[in-house]
PDB file of N, CA and C in Angstrom:
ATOM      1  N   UNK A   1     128.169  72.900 135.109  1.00  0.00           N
ATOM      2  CA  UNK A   1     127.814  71.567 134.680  1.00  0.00           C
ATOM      3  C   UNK A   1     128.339  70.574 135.710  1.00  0.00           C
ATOM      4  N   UNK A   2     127.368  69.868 136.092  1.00  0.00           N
ATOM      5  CA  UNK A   2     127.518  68.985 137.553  1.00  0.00           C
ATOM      6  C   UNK A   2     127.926  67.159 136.714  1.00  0.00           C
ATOM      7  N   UNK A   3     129.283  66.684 136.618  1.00  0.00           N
ATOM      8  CA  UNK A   3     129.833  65.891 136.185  1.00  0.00           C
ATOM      9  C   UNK A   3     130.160  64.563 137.116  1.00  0.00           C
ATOM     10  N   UNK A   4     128.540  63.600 136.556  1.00  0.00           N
ATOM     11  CA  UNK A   4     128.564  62.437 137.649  1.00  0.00           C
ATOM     12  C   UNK A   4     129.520  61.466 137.593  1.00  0.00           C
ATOM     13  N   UNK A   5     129.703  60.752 138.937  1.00  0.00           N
ATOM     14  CA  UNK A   5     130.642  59.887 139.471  1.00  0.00           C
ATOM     15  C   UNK A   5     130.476  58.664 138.793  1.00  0.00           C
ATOM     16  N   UNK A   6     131.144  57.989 137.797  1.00  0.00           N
ATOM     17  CA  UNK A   6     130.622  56.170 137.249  1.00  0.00           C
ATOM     18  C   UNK A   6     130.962  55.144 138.162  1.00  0.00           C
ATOM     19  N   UNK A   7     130.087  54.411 138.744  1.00  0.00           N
ATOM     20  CA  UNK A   7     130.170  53.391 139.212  1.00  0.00           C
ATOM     21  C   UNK A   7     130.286  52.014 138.805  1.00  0.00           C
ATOM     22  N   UNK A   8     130.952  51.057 139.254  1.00  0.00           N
ATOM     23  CA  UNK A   8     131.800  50.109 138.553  1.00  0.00           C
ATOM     24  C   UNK A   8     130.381  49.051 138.989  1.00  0.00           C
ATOM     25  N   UNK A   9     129.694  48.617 138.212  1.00  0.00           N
ATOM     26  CA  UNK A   9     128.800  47.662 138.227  1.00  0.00           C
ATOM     27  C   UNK A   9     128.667  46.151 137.657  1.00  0.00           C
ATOM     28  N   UNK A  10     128.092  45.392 137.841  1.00  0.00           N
ATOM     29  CA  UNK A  10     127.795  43.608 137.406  1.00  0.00           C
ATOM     30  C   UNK A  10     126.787  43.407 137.043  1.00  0.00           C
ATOM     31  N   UNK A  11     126.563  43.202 136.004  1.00  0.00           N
ATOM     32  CA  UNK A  11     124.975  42.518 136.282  1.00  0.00           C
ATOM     33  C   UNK A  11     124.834  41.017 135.829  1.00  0.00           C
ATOM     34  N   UNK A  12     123.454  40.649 135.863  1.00  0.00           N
ATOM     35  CA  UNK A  12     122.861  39.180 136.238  1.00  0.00           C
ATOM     36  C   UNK A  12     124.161  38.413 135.267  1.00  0.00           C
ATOM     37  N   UNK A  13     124.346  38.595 134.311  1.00  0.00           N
ATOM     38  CA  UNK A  13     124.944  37.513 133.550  1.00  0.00           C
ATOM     39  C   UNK A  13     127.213  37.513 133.612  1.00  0.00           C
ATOM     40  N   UNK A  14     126.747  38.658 134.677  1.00  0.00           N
ATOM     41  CA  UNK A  14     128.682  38.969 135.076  1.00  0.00           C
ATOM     42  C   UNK A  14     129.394  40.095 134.525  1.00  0.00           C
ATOM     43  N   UNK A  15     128.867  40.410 133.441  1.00  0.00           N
ATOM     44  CA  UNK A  15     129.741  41.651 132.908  1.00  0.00           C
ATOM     45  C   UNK A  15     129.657  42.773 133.514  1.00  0.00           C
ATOM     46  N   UNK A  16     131.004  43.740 133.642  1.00  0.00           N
ATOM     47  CA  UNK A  16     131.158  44.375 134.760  1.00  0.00           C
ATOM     48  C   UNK A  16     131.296  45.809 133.555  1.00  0.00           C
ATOM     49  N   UNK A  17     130.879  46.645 134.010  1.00  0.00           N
ATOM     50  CA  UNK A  17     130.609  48.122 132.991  1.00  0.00           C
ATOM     51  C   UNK A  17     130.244  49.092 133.826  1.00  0.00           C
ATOM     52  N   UNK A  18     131.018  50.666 133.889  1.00  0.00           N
ATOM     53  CA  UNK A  18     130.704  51.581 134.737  1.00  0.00           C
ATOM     54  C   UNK A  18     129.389  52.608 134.016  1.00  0.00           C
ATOM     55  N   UNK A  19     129.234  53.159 135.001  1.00  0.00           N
ATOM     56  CA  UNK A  19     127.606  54.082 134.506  1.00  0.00           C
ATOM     57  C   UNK A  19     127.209  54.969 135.586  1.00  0.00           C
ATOM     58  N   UNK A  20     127.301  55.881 135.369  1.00  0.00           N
ATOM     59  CA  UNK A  20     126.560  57.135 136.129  1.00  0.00           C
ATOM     60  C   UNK A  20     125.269  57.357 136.425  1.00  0.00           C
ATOM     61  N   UNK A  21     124.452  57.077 135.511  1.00  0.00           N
ATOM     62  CA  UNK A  21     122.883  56.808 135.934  1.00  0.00           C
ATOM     63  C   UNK A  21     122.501  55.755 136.937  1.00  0.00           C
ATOM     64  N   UNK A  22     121.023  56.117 136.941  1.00  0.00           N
ATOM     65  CA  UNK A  22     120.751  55.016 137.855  1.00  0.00           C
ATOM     66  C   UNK A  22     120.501  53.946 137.059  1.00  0.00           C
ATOM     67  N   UNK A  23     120.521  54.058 135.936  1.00  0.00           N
ATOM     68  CA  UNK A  23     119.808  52.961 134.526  1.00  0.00           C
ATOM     69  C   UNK A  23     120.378  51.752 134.860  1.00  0.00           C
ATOM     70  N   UNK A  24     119.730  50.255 135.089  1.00  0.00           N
ATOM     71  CA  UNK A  24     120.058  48.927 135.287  1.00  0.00           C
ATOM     72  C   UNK A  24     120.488  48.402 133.957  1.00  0.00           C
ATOM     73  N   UNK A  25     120.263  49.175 132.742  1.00  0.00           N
ATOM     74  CA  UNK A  25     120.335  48.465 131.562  1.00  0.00           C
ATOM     75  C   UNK A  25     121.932  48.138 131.600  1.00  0.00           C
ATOM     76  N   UNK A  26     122.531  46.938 130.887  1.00  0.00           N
ATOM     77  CA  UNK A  26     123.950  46.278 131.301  1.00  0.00           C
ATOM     78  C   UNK A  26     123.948  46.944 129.515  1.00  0.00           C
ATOM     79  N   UNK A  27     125.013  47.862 129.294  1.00  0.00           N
ATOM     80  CA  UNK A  27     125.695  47.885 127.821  1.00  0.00           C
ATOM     81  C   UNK A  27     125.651  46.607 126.878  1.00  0.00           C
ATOM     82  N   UNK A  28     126.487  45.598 128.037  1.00  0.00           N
ATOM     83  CA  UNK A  28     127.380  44.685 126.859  1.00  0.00           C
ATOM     84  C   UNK A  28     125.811  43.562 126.805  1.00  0.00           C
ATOM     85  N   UNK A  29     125.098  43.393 127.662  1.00  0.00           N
ATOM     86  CA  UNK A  29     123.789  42.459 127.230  1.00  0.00           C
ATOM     87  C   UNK A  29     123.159  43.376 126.447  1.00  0.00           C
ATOM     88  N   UNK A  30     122.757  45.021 126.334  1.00  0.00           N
ATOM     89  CA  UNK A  30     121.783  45.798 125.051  1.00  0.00           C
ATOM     90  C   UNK A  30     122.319  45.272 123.885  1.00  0.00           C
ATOM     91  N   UNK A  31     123.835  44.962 124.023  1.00  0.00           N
ATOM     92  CA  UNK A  31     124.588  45.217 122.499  1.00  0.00           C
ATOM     93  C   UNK A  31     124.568  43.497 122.133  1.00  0.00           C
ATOM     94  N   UNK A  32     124.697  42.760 122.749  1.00  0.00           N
ATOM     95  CA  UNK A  32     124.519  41.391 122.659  1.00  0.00           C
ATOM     96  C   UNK A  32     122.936  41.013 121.790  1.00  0.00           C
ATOM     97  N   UNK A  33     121.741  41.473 122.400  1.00  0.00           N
ATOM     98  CA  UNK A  33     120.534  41.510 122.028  1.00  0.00           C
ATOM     99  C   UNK A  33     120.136  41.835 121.332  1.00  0.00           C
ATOM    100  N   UNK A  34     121.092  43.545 120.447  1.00  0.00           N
ATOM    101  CA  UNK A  34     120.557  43.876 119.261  1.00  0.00           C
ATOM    102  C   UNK A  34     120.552  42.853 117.978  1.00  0.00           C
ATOM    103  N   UNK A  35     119.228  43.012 117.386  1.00  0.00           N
ATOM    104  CA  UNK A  35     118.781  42.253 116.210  1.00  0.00           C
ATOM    105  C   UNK A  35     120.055  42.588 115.178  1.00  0.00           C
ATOM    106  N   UNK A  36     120.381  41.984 114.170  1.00  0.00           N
ATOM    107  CA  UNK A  36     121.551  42.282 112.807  1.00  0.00           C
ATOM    108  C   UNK A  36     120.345  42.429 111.808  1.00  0.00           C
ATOM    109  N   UNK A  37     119.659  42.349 112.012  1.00  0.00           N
ATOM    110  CA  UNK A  37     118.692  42.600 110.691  1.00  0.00           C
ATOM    111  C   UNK A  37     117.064  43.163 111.069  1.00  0.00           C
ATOM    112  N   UNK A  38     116.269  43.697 110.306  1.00  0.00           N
ATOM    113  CA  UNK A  38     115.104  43.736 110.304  1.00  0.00           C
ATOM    114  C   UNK A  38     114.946  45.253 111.146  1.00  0.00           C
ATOM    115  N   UNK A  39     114.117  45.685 111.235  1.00  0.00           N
ATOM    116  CA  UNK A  39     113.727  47.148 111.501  1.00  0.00           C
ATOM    117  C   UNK A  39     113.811  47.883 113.310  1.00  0.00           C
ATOM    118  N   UNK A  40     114.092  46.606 113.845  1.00  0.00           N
ATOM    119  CA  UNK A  40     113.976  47.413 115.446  1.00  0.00           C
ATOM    120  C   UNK A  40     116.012  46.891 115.041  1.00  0.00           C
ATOM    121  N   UNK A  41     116.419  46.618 114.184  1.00  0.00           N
ATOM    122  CA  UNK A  41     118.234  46.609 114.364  1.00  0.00           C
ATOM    123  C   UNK A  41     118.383  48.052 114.215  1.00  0.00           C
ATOM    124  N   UNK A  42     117.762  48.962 113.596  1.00  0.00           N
ATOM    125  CA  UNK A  42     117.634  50.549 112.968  1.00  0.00           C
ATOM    126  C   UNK A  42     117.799  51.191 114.067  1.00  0.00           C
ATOM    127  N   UNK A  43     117.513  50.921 114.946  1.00  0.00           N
ATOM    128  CA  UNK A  43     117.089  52.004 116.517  1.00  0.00           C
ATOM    129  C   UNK A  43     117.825  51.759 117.037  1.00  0.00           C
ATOM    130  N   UNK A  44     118.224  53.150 118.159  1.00  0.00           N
ATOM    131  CA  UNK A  44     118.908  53.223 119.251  1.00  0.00           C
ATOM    132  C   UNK A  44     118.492  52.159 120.499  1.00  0.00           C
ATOM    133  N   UNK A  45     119.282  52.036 121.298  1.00  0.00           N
ATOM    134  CA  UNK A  45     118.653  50.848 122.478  1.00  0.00           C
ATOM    135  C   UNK A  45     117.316  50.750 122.941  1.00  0.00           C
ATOM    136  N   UNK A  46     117.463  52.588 123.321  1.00  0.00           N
ATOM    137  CA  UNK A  46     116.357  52.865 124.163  1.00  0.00           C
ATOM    138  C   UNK A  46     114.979  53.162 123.530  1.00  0.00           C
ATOM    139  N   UNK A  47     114.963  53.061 122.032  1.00  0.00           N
ATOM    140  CA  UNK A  47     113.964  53.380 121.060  1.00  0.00           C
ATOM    141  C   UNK A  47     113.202  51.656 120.875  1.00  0.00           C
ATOM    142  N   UNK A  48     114.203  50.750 120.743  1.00  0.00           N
ATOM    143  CA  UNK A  48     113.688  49.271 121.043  1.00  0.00           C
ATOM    144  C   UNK A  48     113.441  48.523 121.682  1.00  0.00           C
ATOM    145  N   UNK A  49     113.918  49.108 123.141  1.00  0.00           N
ATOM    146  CA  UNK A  49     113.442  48.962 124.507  1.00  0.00           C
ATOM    147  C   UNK A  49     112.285  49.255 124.378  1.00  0.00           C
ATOM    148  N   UNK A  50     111.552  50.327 123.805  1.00  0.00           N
ATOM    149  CA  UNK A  50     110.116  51.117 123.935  1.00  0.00           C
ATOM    150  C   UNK A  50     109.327  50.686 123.223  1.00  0.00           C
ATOM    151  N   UNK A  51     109.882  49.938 121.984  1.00  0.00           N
ATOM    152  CA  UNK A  51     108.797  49.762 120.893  1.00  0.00           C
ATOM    153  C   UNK A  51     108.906  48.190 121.724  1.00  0.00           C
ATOM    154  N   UNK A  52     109.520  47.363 121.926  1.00  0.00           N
ATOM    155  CA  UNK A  52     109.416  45.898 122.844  1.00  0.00           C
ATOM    156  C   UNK A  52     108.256  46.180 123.682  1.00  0.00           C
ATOM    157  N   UNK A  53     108.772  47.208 124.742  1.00  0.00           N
ATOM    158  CA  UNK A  53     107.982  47.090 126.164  1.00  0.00           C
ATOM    159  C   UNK A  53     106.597  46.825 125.288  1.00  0.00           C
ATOM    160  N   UNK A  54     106.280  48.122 124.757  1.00  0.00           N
ATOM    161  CA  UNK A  54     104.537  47.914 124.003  1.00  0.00           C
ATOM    162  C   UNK A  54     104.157  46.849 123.548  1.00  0.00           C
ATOM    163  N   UNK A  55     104.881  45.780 123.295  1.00  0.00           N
ATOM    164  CA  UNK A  55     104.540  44.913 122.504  1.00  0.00           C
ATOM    165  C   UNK A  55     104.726  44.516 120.571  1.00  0.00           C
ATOM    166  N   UNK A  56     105.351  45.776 120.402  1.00  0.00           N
ATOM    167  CA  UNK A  56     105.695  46.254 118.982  1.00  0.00           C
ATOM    168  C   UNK A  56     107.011  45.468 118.318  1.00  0.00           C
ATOM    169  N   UNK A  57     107.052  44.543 117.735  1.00  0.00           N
ATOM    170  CA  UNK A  57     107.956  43.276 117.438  1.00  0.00           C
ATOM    171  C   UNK A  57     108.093  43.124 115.793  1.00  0.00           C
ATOM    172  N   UNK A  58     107.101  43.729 115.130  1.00  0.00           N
ATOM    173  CA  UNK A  58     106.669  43.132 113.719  1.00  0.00           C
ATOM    174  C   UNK A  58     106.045  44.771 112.853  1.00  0.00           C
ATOM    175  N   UNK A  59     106.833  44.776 111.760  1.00  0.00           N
ATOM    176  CA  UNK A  59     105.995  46.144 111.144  1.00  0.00           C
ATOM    177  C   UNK A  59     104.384  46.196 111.209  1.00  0.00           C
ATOM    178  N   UNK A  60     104.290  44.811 111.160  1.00  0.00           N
ATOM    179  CA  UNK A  60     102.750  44.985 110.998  1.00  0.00           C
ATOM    180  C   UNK A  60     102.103  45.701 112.452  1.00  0.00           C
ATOM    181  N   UNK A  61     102.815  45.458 113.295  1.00  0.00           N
ATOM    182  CA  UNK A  61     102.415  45.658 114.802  1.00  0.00           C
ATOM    183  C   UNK A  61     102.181  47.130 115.045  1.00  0.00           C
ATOM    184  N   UNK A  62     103.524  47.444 114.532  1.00  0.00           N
ATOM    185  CA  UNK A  62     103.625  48.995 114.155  1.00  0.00           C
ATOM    186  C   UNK A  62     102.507  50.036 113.491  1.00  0.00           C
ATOM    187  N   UNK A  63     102.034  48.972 112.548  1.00  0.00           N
ATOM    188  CA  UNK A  63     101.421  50.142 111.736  1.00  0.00           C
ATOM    189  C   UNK A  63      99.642  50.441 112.381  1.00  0.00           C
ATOM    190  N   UNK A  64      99.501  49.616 113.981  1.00  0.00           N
ATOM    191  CA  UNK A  64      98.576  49.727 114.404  1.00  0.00           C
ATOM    192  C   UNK A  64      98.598  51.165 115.208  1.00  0.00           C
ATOM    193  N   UNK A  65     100.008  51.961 115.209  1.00  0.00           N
ATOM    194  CA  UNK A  65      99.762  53.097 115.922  1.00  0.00           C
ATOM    195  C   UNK A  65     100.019  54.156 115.054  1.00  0.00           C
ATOM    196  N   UNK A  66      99.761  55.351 115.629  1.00  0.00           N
ATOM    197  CA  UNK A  66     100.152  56.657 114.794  1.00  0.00           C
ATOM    198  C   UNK A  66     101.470  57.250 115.083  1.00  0.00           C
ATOM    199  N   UNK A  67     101.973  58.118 114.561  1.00  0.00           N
ATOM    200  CA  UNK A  67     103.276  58.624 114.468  1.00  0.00           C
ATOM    201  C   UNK A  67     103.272  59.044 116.300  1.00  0.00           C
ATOM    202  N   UNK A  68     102.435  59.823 116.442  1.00  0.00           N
ATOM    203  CA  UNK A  68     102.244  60.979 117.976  1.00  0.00           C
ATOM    204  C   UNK A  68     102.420  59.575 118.930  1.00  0.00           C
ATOM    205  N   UNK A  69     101.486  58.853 118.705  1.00  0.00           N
ATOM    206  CA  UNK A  69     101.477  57.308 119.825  1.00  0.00           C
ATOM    207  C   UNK A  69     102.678  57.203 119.994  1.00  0.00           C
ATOM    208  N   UNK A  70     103.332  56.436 119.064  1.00  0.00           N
ATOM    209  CA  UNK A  70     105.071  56.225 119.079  1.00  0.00           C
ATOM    210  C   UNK A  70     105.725  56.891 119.806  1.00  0.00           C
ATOM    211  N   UNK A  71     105.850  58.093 119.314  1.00  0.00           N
ATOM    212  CA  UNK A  71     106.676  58.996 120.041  1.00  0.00           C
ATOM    213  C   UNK A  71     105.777  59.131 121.773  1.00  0.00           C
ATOM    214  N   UNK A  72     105.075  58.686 122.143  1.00  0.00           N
ATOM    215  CA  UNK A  72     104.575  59.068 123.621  1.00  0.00           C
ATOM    216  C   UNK A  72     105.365  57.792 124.343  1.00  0.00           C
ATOM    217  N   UNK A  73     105.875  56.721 123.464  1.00  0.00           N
ATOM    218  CA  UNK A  73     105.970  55.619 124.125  1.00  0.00           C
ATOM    219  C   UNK A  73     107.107  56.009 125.029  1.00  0.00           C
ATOM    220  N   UNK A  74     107.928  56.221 126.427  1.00  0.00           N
ATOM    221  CA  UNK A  74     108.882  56.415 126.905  1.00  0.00           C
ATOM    222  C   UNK A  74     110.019  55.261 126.415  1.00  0.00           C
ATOM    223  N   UNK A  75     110.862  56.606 126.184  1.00  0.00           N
ATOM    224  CA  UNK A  75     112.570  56.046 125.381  1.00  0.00           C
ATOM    225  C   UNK A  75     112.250  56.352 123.683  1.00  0.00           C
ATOM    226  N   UNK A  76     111.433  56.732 123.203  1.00  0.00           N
ATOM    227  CA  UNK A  76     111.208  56.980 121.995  1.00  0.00           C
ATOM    228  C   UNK A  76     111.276  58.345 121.860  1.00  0.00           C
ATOM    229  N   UNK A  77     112.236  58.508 120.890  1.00  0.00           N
ATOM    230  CA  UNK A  77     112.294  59.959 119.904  1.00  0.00           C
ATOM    231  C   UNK A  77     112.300  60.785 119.004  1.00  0.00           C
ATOM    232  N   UNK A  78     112.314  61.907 118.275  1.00  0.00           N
ATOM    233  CA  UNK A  78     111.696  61.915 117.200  1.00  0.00           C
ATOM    234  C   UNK A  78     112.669  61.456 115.785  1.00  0.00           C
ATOM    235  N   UNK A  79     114.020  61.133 116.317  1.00  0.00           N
ATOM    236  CA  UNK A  79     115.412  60.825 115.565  1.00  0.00           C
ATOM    237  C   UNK A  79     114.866  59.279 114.883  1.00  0.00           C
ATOM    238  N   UNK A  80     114.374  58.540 115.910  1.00  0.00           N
ATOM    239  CA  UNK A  80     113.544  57.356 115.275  1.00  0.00           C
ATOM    240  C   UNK A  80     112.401  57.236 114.148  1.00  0.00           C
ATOM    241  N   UNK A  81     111.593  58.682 114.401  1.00  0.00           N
ATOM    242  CA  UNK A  81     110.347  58.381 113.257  1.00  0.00           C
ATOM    243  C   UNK A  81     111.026  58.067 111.944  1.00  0.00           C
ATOM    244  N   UNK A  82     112.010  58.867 111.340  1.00  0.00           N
ATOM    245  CA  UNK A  82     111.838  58.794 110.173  1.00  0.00           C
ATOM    246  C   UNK A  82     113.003  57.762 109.226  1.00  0.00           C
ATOM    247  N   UNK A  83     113.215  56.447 110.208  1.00  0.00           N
ATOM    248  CA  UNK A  83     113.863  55.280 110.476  1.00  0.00           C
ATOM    249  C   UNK A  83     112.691  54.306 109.999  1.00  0.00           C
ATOM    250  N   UNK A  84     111.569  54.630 110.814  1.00  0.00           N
ATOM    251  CA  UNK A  84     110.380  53.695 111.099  1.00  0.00           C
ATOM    252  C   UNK A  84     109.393  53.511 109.699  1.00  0.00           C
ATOM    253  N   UNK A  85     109.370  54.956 109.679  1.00  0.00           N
ATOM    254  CA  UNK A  85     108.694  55.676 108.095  1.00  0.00           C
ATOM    255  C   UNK A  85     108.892  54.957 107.247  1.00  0.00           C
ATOM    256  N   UNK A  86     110.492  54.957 106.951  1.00  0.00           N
ATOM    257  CA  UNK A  86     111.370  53.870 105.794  1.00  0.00           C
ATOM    258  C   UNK A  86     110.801  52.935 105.919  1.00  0.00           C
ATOM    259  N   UNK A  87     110.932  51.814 106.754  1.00  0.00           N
ATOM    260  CA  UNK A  87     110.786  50.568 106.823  1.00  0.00           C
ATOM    261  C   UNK A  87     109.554  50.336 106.571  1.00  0.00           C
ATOM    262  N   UNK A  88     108.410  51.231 107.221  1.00  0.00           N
ATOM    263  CA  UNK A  88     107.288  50.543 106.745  1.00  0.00           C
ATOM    264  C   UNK A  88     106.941  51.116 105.013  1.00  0.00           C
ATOM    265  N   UNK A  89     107.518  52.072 104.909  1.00  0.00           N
ATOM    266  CA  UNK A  89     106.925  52.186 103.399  1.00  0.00           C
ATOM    267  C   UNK A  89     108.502  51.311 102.483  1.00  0.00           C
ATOM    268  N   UNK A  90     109.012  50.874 102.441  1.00  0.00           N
ATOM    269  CA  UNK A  90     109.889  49.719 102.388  1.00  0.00           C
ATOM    270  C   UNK A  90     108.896  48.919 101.987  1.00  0.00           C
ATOM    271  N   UNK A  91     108.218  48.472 102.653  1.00  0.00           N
ATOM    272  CA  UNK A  91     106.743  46.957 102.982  1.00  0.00           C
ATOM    273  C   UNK A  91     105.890  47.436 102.601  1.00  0.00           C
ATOM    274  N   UNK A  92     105.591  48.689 101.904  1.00  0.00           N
ATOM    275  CA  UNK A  92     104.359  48.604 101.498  1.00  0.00           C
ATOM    276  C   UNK A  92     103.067  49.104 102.532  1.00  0.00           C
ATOM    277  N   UNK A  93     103.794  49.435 104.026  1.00  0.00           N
ATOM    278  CA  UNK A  93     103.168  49.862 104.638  1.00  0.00           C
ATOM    279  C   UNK A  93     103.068  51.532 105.762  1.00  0.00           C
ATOM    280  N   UNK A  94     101.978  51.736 106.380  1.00  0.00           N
ATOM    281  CA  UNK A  94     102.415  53.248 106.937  1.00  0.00           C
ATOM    282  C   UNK A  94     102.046  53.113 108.616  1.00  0.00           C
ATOM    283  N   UNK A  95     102.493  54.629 109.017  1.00  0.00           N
ATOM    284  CA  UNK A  95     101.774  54.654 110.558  1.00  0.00           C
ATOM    285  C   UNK A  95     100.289  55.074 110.356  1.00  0.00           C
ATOM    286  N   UNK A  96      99.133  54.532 111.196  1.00  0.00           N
ATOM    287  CA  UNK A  96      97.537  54.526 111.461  1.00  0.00           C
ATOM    288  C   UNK A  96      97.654  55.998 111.089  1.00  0.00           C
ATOM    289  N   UNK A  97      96.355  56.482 110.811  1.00  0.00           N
ATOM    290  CA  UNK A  97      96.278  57.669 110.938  1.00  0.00           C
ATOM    291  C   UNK A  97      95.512  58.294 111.787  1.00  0.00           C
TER     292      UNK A  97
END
Protein backbone atom coordinates (compact mmCIF):
# COMPACT_ATOMS: atom_id res chain seq x y z
CA UNK A 1 0.00 0.00 0.00
CA UNK A 2 1.64 3.16 -1.53
CA UNK A 3 0.96 5.98 1.36
CA UNK A 4 0.73 9.60 -0.24
CA UNK A 5 2.71 12.63 0.80
CA UNK A 6 -0.01 15.71 2.15
CA UNK A 7 0.75 18.84 0.96
CA UNK A 8 0.26 21.97 2.92
CA UNK A 9 -2.09 24.09 0.66
CA UNK A 10 -4.21 27.77 0.48
CA UNK A 11 -6.82 28.39 -1.32
CA UNK A 12 -8.70 31.49 -2.89
CA UNK A 13 -10.27 32.61 0.37
CA UNK A 14 -6.78 31.78 2.72
CA UNK A 15 -7.43 28.74 4.55
CA UNK A 16 -4.54 26.61 4.65
CA UNK A 17 -5.43 22.53 4.82
CA UNK A 18 -3.12 19.59 3.79
CA UNK A 19 -4.30 16.92 1.07
CA UNK A 20 -2.77 14.27 -0.85
CA UNK A 21 -4.86 14.32 -3.90
CA UNK A 22 -4.75 16.37 -6.58
CA UNK A 23 -8.47 17.53 -5.58
CA UNK A 24 -8.65 21.64 -5.48
CA UNK A 25 -11.71 21.24 -3.34
CA UNK A 26 -10.61 23.52 0.06
CA UNK A 27 -12.26 21.26 3.20
CA UNK A 28 -12.95 24.24 5.35
CA UNK A 29 -14.97 26.27 2.22
CA UNK A 30 -17.02 22.40 1.37
CA UNK A 31 -17.86 22.54 5.11
CA UNK A 32 -18.65 26.28 5.22
CA UNK A 33 -21.16 25.78 2.10
CA UNK A 34 -22.90 22.84 3.35
CA UNK A 35 -26.71 23.59 3.46
CA UNK A 36 -28.14 22.94 7.56
CA UNK A 37 -31.27 21.96 6.14
CA UNK A 38 -33.13 20.55 3.17
CA UNK A 39 -32.04 17.44 1.15
CA UNK A 40 -28.57 18.11 -0.63
CA UNK A 41 -27.51 18.90 3.63
CA UNK A 42 -28.06 14.72 3.56
CA UNK A 43 -25.05 14.10 1.20
CA UNK A 44 -21.57 13.66 1.31
CA UNK A 45 -19.57 16.71 -0.37
CA UNK A 46 -18.86 15.00 -3.33
CA UNK A 47 -22.52 13.63 -3.87
CA UNK A 48 -23.63 17.60 -3.82
CA UNK A 49 -20.94 18.69 -5.76
CA UNK A 50 -22.59 16.26 -8.48
CA UNK A 51 -26.10 16.79 -7.99
CA UNK A 52 -25.06 21.03 -8.19
CA UNK A 53 -22.75 20.56 -11.17
CA UNK A 54 -26.09 19.05 -13.11
CA UNK A 55 -28.03 21.61 -12.15
CA UNK A 56 -30.07 19.56 -9.47
CA UNK A 57 -30.90 22.23 -6.55
CA UNK A 58 -34.68 21.42 -5.78
CA UNK A 59 -36.47 17.86 -5.26
CA UNK A 60 -38.49 18.75 -7.91
CA UNK A 61 -35.34 18.96 -10.15
CA UNK A 62 -34.50 15.65 -9.01
CA UNK A 63 -37.35 13.83 -9.77
CA UNK A 64 -36.66 14.69 -13.53
CA UNK A 65 -34.02 11.84 -13.50
CA UNK A 66 -33.94 8.15 -12.83
CA UNK A 67 -32.18 6.35 -10.11
CA UNK A 68 -29.24 4.82 -12.92
CA UNK A 69 -28.93 8.77 -14.27
CA UNK A 70 -27.99 9.87 -10.72
CA UNK A 71 -25.74 7.50 -10.01
CA UNK A 72 -23.81 8.13 -13.62
CA UNK A 73 -23.48 11.68 -12.45
CA UNK A 74 -19.52 11.74 -11.39
CA UNK A 75 -19.01 11.97 -7.42
CA UNK A 76 -22.30 10.19 -6.95
CA UNK A 77 -22.80 6.87 -5.16
CA UNK A 78 -24.90 4.31 -4.45
CA UNK A 79 -24.64 5.21 -0.35
CA UNK A 80 -26.63 8.40 -1.58
CA UNK A 81 -29.68 6.74 -3.39
CA UNK A 82 -31.40 5.71 -0.58
CA UNK A 83 -30.94 9.31 1.24
CA UNK A 84 -32.55 10.79 -1.96
CA UNK A 85 -35.44 8.06 -2.04
CA UNK A 86 -36.42 9.44 1.55
CA UNK A 87 -36.62 12.85 0.75
CA UNK A 88 -38.46 12.64 -2.23
CA UNK A 89 -41.04 10.24 -0.97
CA UNK A 90 -40.96 12.58 2.26
CA UNK A 91 -42.69 15.21 -0.56
CA UNK A 92 -44.75 13.12 -1.98
CA UNK A 93 -42.44 12.56 -4.67
CA UNK A 94 -40.13 9.76 -6.70
CA UNK A 95 -37.11 9.20 -9.17
CA UNK A 96 -38.52 9.28 -13.27
CA UNK A 97 -38.87 6.03 -14.30
Amino acid sequence: MTISKKTLRTCDEGHKYYKSSDCPTCPVCEQERKPEDGFLSLLSAPARRALEHNGVTSLQQLTKYSENEILKFHGMGPASLPKLRAALETNGLSFKN
